[in-house]
N, C-alpha and C. Protein backbone atom coordinates (compact mmCIF):
# COMPACT_ATOMS: atom_id res chain seq x y z
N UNK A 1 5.18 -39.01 -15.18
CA UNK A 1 5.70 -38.55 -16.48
C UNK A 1 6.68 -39.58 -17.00
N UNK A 2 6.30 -40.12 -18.30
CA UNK A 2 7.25 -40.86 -18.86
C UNK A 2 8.65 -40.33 -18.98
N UNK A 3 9.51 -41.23 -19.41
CA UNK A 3 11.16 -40.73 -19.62
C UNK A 3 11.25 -40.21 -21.03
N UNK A 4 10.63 -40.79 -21.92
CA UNK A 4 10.76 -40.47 -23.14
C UNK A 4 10.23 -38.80 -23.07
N UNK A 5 8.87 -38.82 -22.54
CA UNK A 5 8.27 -36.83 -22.56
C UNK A 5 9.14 -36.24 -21.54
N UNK A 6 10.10 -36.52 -20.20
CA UNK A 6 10.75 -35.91 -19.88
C UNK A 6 11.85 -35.44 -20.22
N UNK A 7 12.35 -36.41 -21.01
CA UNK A 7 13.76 -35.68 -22.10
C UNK A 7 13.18 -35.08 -23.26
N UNK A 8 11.68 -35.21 -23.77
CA UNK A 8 11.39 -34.12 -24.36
C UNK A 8 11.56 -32.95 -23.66
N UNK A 9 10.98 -32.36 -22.64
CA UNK A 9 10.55 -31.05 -22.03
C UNK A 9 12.15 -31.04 -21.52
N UNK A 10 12.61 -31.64 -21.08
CA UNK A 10 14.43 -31.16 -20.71
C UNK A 10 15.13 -30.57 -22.19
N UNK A 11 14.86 -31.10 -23.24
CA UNK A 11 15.86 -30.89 -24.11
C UNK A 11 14.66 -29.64 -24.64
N UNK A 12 13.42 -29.82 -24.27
CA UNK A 12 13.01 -28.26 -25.00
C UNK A 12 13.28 -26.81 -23.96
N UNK A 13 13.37 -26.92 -22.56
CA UNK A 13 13.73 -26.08 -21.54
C UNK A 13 14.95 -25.66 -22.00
N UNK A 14 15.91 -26.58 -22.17
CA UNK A 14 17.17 -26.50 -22.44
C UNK A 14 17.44 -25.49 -23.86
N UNK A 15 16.69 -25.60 -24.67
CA UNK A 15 16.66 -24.85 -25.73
C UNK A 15 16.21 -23.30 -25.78
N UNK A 16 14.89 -23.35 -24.66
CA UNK A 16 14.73 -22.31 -24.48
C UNK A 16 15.52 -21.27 -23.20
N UNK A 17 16.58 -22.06 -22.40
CA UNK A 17 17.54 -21.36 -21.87
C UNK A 17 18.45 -20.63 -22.18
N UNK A 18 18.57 -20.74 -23.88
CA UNK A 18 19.67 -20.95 -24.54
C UNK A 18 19.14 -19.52 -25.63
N UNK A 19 17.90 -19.01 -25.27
CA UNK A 19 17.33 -17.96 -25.84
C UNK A 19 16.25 -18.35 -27.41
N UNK A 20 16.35 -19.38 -27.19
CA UNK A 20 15.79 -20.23 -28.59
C UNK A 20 14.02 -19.72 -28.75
N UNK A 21 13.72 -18.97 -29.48
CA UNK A 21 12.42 -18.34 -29.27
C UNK A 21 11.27 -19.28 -30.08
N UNK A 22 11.71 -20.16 -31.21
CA UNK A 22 10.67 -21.58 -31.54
C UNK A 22 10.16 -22.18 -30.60
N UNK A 23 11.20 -22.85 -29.78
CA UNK A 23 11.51 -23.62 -28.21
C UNK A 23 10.24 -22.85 -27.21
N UNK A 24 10.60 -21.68 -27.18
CA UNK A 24 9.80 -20.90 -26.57
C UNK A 24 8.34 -20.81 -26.59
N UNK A 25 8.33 -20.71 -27.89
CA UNK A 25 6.60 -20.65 -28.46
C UNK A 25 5.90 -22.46 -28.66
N UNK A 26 7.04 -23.05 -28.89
CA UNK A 26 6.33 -24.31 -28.57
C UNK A 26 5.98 -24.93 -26.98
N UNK A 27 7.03 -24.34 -25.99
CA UNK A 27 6.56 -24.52 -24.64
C UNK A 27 5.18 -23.61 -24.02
N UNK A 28 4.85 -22.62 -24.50
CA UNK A 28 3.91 -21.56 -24.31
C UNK A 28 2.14 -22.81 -25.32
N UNK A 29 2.93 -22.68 -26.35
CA UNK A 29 1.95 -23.74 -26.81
C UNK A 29 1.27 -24.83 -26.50
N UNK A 30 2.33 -25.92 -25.59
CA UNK A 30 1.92 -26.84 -24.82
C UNK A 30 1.36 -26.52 -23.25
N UNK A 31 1.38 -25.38 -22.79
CA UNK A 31 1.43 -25.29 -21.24
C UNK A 31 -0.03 -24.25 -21.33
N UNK A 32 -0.06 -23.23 -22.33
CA UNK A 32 -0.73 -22.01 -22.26
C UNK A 32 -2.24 -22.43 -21.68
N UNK A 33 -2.91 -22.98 -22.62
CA UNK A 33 -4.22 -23.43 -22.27
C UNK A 33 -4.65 -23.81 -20.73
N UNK A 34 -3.83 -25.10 -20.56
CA UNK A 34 -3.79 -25.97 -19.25
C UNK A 34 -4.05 -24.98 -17.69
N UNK A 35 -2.76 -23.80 -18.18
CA UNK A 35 -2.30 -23.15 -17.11
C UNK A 35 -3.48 -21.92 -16.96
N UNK A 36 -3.74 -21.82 -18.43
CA UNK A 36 -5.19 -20.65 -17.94
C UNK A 36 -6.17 -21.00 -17.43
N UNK A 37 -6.56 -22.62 -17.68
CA UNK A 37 -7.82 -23.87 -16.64
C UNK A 37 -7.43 -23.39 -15.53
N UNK A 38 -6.54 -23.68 -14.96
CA UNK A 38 -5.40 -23.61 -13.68
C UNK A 38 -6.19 -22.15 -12.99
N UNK A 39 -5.56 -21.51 -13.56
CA UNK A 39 -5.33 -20.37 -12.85
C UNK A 39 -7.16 -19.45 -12.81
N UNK A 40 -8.37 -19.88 -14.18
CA UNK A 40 -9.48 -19.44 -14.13
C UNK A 40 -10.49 -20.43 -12.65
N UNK A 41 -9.59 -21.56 -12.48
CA UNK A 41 -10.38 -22.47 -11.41
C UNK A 41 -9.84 -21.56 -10.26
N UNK A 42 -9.07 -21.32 -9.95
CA UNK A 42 -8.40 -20.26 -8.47
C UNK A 42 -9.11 -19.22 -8.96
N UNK A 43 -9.34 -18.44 -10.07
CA UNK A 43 -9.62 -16.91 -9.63
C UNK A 43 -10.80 -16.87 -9.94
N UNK A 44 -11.38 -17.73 -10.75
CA UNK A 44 -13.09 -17.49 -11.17
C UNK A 44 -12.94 -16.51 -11.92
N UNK A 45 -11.98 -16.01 -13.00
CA UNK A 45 -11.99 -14.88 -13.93
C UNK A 45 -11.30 -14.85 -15.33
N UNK A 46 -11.92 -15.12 -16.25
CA UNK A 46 -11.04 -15.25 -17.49
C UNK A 46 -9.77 -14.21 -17.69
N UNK A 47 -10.32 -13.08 -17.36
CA UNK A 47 -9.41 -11.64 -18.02
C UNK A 47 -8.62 -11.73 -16.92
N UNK A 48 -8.31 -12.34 -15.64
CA UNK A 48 -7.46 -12.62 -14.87
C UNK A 48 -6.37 -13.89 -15.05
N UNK A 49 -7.23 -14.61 -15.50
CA UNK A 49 -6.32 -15.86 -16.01
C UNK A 49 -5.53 -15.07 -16.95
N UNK A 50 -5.96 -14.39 -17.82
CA UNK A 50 -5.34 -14.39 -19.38
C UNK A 50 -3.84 -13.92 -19.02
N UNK A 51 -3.85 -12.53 -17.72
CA UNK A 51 -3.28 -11.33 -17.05
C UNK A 51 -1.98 -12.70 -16.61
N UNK A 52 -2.54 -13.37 -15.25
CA UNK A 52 -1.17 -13.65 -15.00
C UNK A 52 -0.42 -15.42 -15.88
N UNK A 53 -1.41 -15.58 -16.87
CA UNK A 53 -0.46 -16.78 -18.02
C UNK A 53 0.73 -15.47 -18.69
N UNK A 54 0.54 -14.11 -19.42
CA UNK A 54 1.11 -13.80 -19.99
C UNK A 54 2.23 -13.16 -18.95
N UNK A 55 1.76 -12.79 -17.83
CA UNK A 55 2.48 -12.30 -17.10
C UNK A 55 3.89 -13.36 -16.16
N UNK A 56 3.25 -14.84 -16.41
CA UNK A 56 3.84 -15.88 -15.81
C UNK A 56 5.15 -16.17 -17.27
N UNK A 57 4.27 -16.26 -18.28
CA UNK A 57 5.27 -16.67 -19.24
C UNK A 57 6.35 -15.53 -19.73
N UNK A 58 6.03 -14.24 -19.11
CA UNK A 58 7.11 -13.09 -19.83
C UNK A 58 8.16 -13.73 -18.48
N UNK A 59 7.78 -13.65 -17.49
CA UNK A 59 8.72 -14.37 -16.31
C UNK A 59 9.72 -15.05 -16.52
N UNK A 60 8.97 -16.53 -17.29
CA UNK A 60 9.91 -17.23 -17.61
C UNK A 60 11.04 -16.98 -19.11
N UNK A 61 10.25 -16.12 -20.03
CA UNK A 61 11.38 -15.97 -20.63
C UNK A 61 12.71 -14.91 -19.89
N UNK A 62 12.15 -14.22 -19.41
CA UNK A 62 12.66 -12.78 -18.89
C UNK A 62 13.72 -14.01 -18.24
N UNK A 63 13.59 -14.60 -17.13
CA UNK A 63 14.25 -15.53 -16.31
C UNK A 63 15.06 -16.90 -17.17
N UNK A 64 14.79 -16.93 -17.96
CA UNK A 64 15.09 -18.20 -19.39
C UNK A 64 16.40 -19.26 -18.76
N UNK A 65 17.35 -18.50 -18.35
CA UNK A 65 18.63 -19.13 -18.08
C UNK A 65 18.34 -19.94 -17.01
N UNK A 66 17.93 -20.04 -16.04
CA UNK A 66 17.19 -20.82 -15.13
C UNK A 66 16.54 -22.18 -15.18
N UNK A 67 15.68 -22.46 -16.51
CA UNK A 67 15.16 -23.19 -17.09
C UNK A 67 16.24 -25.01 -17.29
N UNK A 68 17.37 -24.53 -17.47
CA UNK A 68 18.33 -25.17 -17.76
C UNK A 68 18.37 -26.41 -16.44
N UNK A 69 18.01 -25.58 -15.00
CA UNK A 69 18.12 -26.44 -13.77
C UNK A 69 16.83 -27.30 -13.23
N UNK A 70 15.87 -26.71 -13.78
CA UNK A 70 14.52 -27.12 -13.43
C UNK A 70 13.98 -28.41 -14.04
N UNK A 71 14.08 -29.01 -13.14
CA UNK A 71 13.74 -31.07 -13.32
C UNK A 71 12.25 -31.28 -13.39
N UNK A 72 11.03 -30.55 -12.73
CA UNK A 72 9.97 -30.90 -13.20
C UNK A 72 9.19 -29.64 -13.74
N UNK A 73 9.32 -29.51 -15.13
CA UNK A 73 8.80 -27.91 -15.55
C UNK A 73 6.97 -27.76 -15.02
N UNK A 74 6.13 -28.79 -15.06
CA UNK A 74 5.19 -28.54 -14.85
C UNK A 74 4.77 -28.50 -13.31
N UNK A 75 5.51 -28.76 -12.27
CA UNK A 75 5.35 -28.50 -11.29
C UNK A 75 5.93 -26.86 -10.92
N UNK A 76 6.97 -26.79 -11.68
CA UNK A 76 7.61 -25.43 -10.94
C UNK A 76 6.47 -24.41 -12.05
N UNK A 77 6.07 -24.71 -12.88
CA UNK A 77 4.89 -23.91 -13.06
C UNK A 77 3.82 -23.37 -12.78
N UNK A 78 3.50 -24.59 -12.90
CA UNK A 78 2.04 -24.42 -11.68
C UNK A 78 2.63 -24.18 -10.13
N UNK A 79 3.13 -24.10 -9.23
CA UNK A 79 3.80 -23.58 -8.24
C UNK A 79 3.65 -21.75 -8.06
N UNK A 80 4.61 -21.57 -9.54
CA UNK A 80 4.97 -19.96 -9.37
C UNK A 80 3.74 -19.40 -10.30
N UNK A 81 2.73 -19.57 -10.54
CA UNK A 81 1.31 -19.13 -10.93
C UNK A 81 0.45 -19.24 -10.08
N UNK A 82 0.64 -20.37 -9.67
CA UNK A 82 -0.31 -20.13 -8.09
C UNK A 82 -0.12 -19.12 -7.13
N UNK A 83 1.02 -18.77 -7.03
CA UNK A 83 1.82 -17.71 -6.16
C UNK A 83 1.58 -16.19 -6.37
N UNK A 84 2.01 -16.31 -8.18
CA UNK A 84 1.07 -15.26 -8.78
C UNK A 84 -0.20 -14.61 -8.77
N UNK A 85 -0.74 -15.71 -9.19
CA UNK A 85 -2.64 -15.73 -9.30
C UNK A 85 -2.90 -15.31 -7.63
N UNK A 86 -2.00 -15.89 -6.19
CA UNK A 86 -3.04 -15.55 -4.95
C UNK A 86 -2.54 -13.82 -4.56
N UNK A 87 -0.98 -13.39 -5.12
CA UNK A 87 -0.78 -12.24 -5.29
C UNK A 87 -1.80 -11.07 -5.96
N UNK A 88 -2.00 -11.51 -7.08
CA UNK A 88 -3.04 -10.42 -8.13
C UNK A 88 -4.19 -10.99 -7.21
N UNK A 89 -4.53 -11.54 -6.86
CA UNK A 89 -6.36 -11.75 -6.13
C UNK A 89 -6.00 -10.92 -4.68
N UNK A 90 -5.19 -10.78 -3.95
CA UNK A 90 -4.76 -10.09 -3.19
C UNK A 90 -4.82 -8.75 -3.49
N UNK A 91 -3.99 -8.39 -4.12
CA UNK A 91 -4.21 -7.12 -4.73
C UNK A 91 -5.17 -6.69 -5.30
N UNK A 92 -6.29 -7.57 -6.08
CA UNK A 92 -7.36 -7.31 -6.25
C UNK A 92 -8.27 -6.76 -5.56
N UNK A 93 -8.21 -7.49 -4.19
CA UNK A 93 -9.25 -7.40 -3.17
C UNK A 93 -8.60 -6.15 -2.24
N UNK A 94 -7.60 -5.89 -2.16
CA UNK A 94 -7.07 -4.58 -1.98
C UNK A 94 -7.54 -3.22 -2.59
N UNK A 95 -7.33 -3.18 -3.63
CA UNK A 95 -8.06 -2.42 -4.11
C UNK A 95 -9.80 -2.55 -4.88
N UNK A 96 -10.22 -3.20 -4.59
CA UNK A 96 -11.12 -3.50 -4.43
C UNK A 96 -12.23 -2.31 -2.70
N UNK A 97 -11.70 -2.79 -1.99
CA UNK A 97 -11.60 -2.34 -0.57
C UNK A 97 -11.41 -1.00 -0.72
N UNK A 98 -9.99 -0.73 -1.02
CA UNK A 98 -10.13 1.09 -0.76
C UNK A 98 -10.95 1.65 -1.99
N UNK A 99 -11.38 0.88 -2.86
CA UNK A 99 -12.54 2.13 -3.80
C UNK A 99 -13.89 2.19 -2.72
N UNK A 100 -14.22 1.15 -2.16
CA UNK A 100 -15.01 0.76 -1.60
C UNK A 100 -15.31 2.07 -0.13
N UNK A 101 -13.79 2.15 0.29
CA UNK A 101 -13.93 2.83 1.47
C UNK A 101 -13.54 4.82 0.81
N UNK A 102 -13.06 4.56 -0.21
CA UNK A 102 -13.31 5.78 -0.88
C UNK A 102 -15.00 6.34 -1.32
N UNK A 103 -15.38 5.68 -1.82
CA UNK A 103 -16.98 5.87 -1.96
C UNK A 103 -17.79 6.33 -0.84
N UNK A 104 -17.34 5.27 0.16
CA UNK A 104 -18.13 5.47 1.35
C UNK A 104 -17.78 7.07 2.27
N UNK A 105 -16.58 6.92 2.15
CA UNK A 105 -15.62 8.18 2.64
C UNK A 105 -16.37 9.68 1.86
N UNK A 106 -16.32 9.66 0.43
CA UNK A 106 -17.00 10.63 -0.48
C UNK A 106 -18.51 10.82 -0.15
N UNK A 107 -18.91 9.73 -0.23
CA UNK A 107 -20.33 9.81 0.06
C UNK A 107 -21.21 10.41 1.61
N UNK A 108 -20.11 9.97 2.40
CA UNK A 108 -20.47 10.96 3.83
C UNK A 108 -20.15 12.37 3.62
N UNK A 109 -18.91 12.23 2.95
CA UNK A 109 -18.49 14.12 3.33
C UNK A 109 -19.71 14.88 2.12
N UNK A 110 -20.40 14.41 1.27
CA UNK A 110 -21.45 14.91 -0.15
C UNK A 110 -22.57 15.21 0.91
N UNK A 111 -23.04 14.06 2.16
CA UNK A 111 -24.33 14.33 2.80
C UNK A 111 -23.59 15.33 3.92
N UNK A 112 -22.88 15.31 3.91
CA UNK A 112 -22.12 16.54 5.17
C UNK A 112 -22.73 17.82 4.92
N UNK A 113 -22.83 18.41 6.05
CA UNK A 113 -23.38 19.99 5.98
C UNK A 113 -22.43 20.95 5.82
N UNK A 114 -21.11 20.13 6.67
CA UNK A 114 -19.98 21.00 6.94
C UNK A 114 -19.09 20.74 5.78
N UNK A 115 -18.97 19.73 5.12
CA UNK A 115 -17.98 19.39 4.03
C UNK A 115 -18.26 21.31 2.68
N UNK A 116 -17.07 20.59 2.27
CA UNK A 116 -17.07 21.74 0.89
C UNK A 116 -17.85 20.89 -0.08
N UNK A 117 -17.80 21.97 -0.88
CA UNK A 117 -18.64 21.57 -2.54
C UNK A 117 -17.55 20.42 -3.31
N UNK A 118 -18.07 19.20 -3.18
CA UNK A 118 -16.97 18.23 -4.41
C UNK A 118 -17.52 18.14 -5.85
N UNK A 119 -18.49 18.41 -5.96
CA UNK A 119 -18.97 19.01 -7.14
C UNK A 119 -18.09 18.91 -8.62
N UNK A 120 -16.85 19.89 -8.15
CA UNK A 120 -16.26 20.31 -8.98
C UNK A 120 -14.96 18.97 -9.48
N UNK A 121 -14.97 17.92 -8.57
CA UNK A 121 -14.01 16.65 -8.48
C UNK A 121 -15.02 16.17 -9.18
N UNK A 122 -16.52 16.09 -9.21
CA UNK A 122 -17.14 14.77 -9.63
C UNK A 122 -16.87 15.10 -11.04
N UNK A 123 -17.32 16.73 -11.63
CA UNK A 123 -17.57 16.98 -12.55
C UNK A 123 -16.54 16.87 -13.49
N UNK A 124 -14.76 17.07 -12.81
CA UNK A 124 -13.71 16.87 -13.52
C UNK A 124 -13.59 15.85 -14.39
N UNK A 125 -14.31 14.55 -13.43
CA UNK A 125 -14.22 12.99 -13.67
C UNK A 125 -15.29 12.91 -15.25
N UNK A 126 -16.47 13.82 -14.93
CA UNK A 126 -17.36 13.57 -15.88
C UNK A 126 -17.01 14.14 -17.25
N UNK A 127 -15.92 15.38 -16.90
CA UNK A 127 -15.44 15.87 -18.32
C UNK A 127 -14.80 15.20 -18.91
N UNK A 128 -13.95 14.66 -17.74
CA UNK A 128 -12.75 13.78 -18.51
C UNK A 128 -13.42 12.81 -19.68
N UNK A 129 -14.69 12.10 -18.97
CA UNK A 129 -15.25 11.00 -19.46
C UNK A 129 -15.95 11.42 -21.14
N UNK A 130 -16.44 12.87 -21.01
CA UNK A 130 -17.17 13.00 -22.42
C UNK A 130 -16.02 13.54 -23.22
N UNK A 131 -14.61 13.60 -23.19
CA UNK A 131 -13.84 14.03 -23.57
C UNK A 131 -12.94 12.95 -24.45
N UNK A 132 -13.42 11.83 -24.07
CA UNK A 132 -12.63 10.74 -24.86
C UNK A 132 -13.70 10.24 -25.79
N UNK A 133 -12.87 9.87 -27.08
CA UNK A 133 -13.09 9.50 -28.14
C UNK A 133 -14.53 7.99 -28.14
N UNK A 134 -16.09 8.21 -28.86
CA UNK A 134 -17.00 7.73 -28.65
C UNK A 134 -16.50 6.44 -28.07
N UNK A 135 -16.06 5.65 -28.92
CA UNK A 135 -16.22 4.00 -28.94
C UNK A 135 -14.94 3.97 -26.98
N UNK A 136 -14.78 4.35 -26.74
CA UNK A 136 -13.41 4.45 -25.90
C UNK A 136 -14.61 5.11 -24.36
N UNK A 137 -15.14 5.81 -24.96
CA UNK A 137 -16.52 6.87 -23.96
C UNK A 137 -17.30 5.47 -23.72
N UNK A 138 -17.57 4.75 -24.82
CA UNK A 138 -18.75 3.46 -24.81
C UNK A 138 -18.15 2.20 -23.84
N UNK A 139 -16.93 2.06 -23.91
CA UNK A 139 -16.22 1.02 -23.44
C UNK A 139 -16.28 0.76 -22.14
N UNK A 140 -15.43 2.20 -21.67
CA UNK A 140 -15.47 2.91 -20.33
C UNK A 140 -16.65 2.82 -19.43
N UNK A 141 -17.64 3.53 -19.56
CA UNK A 141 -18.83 3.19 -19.27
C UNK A 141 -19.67 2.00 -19.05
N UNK A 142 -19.41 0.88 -20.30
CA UNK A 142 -20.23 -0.43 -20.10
C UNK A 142 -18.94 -1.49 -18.80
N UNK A 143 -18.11 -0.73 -18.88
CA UNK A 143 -17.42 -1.18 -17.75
C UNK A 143 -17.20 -1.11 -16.62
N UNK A 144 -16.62 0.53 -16.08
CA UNK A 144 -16.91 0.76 -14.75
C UNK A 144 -18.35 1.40 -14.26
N UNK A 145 -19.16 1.51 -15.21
CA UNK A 145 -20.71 1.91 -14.43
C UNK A 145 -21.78 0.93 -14.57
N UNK A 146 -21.46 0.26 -15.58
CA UNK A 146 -22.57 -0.86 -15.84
C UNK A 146 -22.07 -2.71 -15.09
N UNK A 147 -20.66 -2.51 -15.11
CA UNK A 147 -20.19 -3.58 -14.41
C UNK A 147 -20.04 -4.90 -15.06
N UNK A 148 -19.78 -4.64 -16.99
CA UNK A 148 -19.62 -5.53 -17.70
C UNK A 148 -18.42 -6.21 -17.89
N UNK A 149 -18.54 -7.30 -18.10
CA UNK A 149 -16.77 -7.81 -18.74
C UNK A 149 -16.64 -8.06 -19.59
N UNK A 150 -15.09 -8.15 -19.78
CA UNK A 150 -14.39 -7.85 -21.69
C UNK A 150 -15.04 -8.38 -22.21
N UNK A 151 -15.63 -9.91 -22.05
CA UNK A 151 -16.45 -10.38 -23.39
C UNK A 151 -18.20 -9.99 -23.76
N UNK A 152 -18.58 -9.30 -22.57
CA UNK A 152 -19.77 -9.39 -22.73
C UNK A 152 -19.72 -7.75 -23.43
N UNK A 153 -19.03 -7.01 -23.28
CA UNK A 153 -18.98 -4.92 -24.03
C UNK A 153 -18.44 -5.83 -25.45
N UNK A 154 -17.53 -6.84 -25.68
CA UNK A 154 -17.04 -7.38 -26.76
C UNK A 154 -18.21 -7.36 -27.86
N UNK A 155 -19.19 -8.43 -27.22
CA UNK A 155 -20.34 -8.70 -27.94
C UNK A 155 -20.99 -8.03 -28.15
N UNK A 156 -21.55 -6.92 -27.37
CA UNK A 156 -22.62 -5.63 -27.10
C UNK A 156 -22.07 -5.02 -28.20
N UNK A 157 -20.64 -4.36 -28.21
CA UNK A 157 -20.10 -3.40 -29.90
C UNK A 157 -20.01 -4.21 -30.07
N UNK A 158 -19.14 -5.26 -30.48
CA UNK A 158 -18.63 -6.22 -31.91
C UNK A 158 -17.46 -5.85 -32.02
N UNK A 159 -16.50 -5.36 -30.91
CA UNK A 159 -15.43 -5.60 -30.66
C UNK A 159 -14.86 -6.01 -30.44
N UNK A 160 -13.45 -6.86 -30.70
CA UNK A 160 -12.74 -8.00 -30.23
C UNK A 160 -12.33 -7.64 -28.23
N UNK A 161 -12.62 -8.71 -27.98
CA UNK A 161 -11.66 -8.51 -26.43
C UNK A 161 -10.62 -7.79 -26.16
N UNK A 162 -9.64 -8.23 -26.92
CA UNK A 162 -8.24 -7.20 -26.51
C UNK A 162 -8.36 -5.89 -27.01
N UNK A 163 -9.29 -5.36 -28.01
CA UNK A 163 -9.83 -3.73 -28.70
C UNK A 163 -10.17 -3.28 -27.23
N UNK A 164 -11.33 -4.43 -26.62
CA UNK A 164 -11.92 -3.80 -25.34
C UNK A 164 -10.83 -3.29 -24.76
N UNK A 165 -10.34 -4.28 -24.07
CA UNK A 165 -8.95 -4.01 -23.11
C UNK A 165 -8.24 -2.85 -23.47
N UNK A 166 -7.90 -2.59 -24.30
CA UNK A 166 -6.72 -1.25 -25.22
C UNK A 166 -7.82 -0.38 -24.66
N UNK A 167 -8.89 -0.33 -25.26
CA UNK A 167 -9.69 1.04 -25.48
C UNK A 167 -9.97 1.41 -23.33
N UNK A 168 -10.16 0.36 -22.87
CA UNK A 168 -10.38 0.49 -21.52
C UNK A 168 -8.98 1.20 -20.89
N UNK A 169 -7.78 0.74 -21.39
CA UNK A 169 -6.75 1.32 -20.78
C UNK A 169 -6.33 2.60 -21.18
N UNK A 170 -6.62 2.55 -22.53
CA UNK A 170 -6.32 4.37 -23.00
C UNK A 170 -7.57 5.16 -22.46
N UNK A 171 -8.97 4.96 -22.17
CA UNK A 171 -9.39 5.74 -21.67
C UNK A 171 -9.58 5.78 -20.11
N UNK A 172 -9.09 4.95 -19.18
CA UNK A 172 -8.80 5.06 -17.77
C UNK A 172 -7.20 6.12 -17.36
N UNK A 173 -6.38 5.95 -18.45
CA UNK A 173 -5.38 6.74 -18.31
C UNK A 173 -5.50 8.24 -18.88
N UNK A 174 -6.39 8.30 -19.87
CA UNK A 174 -6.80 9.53 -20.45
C UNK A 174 -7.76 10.48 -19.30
N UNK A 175 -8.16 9.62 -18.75
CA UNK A 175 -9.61 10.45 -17.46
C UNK A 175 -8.86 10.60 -16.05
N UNK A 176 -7.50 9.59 -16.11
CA UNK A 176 -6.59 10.03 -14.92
C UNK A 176 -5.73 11.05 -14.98
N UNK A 177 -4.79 11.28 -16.30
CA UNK A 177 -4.46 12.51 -17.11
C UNK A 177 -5.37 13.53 -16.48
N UNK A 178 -6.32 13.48 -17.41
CA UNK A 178 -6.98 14.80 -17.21
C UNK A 178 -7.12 15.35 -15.47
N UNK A 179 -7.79 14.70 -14.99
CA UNK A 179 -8.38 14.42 -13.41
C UNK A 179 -6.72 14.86 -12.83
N UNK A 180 -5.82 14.35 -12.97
CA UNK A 180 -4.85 15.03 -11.96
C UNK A 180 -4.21 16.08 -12.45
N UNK A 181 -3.89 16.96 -13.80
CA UNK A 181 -3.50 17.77 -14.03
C UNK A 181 -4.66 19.10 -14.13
N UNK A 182 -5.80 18.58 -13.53
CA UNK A 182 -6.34 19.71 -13.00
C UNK A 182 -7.05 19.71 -11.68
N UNK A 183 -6.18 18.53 -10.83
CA UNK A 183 -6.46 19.00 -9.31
C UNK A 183 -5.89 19.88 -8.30
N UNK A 184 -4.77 20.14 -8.73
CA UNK A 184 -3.79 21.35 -8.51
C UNK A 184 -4.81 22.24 -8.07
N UNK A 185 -5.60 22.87 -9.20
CA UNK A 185 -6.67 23.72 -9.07
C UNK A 185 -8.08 23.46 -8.19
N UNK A 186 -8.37 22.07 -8.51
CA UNK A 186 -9.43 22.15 -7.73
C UNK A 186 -8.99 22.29 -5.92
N UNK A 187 -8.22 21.54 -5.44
CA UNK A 187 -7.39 21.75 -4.08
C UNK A 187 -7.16 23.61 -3.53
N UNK A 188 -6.80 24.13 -4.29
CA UNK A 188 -6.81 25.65 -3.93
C UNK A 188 -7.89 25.67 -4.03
N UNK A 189 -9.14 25.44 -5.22
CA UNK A 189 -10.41 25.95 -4.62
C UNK A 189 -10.85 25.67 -3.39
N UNK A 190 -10.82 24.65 -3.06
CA UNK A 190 -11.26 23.54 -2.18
C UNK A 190 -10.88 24.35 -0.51
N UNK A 191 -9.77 24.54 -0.43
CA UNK A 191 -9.04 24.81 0.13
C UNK A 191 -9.60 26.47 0.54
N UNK A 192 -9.97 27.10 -0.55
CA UNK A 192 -10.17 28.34 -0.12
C UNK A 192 -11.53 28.40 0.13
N UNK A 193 -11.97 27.18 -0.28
CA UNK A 193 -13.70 27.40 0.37
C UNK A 193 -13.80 26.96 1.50
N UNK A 194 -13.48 26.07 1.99
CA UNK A 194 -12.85 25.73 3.44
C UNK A 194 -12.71 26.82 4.40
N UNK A 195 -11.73 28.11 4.37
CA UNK A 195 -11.51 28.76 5.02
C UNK A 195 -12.42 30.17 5.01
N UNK A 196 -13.17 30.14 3.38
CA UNK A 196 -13.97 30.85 3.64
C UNK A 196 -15.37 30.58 4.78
């Protein structure tokens, strides 16, 4: 790195330590792209890249005052995104795993002779699902049953990516809503068919 671009990026860090939010959006500007290459070559996933650049850069503003000490910004960047990115792939594959061993878990006790009726859990899930609003019902679906990603349900409706994303999160929280404020009930059923 030349001296001349390093007292650039010092005197723009420096600005953005200082709460300077131009400073800010021009460092996000120069780094954003690079760091989503970065981080889509480690995870093999766009909508993962996108997750921890915004999640890396709220960091650094959130952290801003800091900025002031840091002598090579593009190393301590790429550093604490890498760190990030093997965290969320971790966690990924974490849960990843227990849906995995949940399925499998569900799916023995369904062929069980002795298990109770889950019936009434699957069906909760399925109300929940026809219960949300079409395009949000459409989203949902081309996602966790068909196994599409944001850009490809994007293209299929003609929805922008981040519409996807919104509509995916209001209706995963809308079908979790529903699903736990009426397991209360299904558990006493459950429970009393059991002992019957």
């Amino acid at each position: 790195m030349t001296t001349a671009i390093a007292d650039i990026n010092k005197n723009l860090l420096e600005k953005v330590s200082t709460g300077n939010e131009r400073a800010f959006r021009e460092l996000f500007r120069q780094y954003a792209d690079v760091l989503h290459n970065y981080i889509h070559h480690l995870t093999k996933s766009h909508e993962m890249a996108e997750e921890v650049v915004q999640d890396i850069f709220l960091q650094i503003w959130t952290c801003r005052e800091l900025l002031a000490n840091v002598r090579n910004f593009r190393n301590y960047l790429f550093v604490i995104s890498r760190n990030h990115a093997l965290n969320v792939l971790k966690k990924a594959l974490r849960e990843k795993k227990r849906q995995q061993e949940w399925e499998i878990s569900n799916t023995t006790q369904l062929h069980s002779e002795q298990a109770p009726d889950l019936e009434p859990h699957l069906s909760l899930i399925e109300e929940a699902i026809l219960q949300l609003p079409p395009q949000q019902q459409k989203v949902w679906v081309m996602s966790r049953r068909q196994g599409l990603k944001y850009r490809e349900i994007a293209e299929k409706t003609g929805l922008s990516r981040e519409t996807v994303k919104k509509y995916l999160q209001h209706a995963t929280h809308a079908i979790t809503q529903h699903v736990t404020s009426r397991m209360d009930l299904l558990l006493l059923s459950l429970l009393v068919a059991h002992r019957l």
